[in-house]
Protein backbone atom coordinates (compact mmCIF):
# COMPACT_ATOMS: atom_id res chain seq x y z
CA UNK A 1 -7.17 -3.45 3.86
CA UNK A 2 -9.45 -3.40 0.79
CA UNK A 3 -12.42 -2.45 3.25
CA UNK A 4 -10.10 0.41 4.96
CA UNK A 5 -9.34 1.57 1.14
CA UNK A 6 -13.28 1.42 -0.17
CA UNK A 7 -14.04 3.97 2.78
CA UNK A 8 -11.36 6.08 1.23
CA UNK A 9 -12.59 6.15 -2.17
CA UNK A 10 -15.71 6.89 -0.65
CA UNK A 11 -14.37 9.64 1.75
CA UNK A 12 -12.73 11.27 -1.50
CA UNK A 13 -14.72 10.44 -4.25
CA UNK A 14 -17.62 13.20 -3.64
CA UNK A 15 -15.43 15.88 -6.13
CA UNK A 16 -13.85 13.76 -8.11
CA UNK A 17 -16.71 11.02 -9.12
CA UNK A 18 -19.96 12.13 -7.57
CA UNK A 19 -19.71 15.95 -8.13
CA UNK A 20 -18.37 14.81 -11.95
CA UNK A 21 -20.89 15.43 -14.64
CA UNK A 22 -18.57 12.82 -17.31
CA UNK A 23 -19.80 10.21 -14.72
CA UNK A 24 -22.70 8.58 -15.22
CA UNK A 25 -24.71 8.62 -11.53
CA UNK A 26 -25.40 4.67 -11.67
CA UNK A 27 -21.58 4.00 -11.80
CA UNK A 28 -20.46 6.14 -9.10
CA UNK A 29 -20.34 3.31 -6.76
CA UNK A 30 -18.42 0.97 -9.54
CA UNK A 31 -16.13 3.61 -10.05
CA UNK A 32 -15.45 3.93 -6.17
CA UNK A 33 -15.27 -0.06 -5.86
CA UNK A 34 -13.02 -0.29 -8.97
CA UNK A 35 -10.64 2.88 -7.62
CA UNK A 36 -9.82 1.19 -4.22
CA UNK A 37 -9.53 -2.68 -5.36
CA UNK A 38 -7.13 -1.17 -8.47
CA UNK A 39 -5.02 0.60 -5.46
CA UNK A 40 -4.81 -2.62 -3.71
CA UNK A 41 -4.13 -4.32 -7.04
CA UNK A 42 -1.22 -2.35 -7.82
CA UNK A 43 0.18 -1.79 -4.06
CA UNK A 44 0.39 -5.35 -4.48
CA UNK A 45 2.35 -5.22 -7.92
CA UNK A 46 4.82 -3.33 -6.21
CA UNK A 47 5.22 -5.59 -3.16
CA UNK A 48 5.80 -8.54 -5.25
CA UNK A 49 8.56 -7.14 -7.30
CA UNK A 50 10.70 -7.93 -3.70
CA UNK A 51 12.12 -4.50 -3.58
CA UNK A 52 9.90 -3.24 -0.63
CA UNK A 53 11.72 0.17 -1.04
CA UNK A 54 8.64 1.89 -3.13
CA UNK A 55 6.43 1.01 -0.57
CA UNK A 56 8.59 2.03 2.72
CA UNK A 57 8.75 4.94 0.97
CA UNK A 58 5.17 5.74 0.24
CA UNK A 59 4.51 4.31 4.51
CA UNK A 60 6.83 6.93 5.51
CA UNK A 61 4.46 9.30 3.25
CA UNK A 62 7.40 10.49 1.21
CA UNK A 63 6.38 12.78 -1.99
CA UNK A 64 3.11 11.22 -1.95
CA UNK A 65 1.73 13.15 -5.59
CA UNK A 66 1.58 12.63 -8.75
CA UNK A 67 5.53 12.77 -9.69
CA UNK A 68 6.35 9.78 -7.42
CA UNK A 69 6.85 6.71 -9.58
CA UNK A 70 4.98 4.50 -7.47
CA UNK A 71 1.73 7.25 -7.21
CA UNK A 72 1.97 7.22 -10.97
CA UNK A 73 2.12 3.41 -11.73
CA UNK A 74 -0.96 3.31 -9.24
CA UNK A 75 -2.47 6.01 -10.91
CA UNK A 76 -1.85 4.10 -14.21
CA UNK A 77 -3.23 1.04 -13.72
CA UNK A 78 -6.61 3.03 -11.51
CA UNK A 79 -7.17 4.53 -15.05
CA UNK A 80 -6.43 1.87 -17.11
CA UNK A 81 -8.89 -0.27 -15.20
CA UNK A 82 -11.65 2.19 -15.05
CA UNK A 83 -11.49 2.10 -19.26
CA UNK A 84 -11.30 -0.75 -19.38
CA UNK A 85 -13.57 -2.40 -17.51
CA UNK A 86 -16.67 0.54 -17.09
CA UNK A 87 -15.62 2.58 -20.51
CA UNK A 88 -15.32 5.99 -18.65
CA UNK A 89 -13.50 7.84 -21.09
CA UNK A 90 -9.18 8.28 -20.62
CA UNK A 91 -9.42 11.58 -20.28
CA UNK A 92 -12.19 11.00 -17.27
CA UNK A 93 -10.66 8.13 -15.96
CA UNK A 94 -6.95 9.95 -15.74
CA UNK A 95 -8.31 13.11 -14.02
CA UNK A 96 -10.66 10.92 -11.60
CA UNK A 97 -7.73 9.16 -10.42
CA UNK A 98 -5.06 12.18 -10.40
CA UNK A 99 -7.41 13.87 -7.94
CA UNK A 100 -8.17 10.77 -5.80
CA UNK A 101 -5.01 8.13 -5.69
CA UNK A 102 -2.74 11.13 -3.77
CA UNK A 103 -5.57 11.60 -1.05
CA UNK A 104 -6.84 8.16 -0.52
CA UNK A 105 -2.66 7.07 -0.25
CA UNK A 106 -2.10 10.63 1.78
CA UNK A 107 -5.13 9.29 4.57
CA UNK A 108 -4.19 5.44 4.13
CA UNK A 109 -0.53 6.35 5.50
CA UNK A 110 -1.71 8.61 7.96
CA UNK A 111 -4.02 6.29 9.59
CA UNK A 112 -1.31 3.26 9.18
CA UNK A 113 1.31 5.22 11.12
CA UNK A 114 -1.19 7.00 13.57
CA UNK A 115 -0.35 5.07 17.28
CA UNK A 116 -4.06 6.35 18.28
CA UNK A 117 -5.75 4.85 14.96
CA UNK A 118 -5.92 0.94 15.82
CA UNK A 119 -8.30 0.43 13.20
CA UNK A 120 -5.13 -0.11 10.81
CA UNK A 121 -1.31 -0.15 11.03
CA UNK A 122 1.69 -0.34 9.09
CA UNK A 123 1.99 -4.32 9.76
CA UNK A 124 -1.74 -4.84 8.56
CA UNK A 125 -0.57 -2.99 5.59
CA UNK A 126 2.73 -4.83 4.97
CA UNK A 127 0.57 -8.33 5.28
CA UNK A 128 -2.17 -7.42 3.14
CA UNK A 129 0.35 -6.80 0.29
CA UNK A 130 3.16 -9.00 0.68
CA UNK A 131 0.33 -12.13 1.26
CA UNK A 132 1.41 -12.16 5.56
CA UNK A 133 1.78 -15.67 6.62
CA UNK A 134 0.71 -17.32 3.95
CA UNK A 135 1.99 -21.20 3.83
CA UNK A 136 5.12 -20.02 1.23
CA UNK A 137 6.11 -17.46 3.57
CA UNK A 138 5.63 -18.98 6.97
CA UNK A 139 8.66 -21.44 7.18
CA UNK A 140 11.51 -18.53 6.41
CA UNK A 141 9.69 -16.22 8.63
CA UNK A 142 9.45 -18.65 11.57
CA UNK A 143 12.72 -18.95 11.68
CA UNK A 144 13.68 -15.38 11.14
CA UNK A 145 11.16 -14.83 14.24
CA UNK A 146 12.93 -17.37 16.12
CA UNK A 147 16.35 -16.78 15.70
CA UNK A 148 16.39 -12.77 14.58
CA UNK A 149 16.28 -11.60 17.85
CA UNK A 150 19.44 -12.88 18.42
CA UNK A 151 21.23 -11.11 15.67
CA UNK A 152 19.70 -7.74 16.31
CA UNK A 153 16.81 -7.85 14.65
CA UNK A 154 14.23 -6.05 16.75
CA UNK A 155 14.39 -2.92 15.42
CA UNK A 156 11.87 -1.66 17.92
CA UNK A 157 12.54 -3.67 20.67
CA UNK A 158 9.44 -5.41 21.90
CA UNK A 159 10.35 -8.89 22.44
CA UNK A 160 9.42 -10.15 18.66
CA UNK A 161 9.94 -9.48 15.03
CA UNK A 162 7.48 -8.42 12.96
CA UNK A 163 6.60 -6.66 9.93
CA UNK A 164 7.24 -3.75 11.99
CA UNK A 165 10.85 -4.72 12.28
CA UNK A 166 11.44 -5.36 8.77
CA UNK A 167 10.27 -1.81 7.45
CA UNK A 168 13.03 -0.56 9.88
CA UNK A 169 15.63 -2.48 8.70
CA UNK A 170 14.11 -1.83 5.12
CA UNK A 171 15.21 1.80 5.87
CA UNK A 172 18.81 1.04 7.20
CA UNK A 173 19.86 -1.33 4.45
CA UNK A 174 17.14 -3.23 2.27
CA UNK A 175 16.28 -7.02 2.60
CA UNK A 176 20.13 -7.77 1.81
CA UNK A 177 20.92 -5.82 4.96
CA UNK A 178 18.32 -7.92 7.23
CA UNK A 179 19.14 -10.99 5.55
CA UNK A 180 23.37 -9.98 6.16
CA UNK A 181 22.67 -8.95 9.86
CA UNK A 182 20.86 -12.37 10.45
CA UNK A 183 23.51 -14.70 8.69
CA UNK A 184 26.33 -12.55 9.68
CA UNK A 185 27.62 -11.04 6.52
């Protein structure tokens, strides 16, 4: 995913850091690099707080500007980081990513939810940021996978559960309401 989001800060960074005159030419490229791995950074922050309902909300491309709380934490911590670590100014670093973090998340969904687009979906997405089957996750998620599509998991009907499958049931009742459907509460 960090590849797919460096070719987005790339793809949208001509106005907002190559075009800008408060950037320095020679840190174009670090201010591209440090843009996309800050957006993975903090799609990652949001994962991990277990309430997947920020980022369903930003895959189903939902108010995707700068008065959506999760666009604005991201936006946050893109400027912070781009202070902090190549001392562009606040003022630069807020305006560079105001103009780029709504495009590059704009595209990124797009492309994710785009049937045609196999170069990245929603489940690539979903595993990047919630760590996929690493060891922690992959005993719960086995069995979920083997016993879920008993209890009416498959959201989508293809014979397994996936991340797919969770972001449905994400939108018809949260984690409590997959977790309820499979123990039968």
């Amino acid at each position: 995913m960090l590849d797919q989001l460096e070719q987005l800060a790339k793809e949208f960074g001509a106005d907002a850091v190559i075009k800008n005159e408060a950037i320095p030419n020679e840190q174009n490229e670090a201010v591209l690099k440090e843009t996309s791995s800050s957006i993975f950074s903090s799609l990652q922050k949001i994962a991990a707080k277990g309430d997947l309902s920020e980022i369903v909300g930003l895959l189903q491309g939902k108010d995707i500007n700068e008065d959506n709380p999760a666009v604005q934490e991201i936006t946050n911590q893109v400027s912070n980081s781009l202070t902090e670590k190549l001392g562009l100014s606040s003022d630069t670093a807020h305006s560079t990513a105001t103009t780029m973090i709504p495009q590059i998340l704009n595209s990124l969904i797009t492309k994710a939810n785009d049937p045609k687009d196999k170069s990245f979906s929603v489940s690539d997405l979903l595993n990047s940021l919630t760590g996929g089957d690493s060891p922690e996750h992959a005993g719960i998620m086995e069995t979920i996978r083997t016993y879920g599509i008993h209890f009416g998991l498959d959201q989508n009907s293809d014979g397994k559960l996936d991340v797919d499958d969770a972001v449905e049931l994400t939108k018809k009742g949260g984690l409590s309401g997959m977790l309820g459907k499979l123990f039968g509460k």
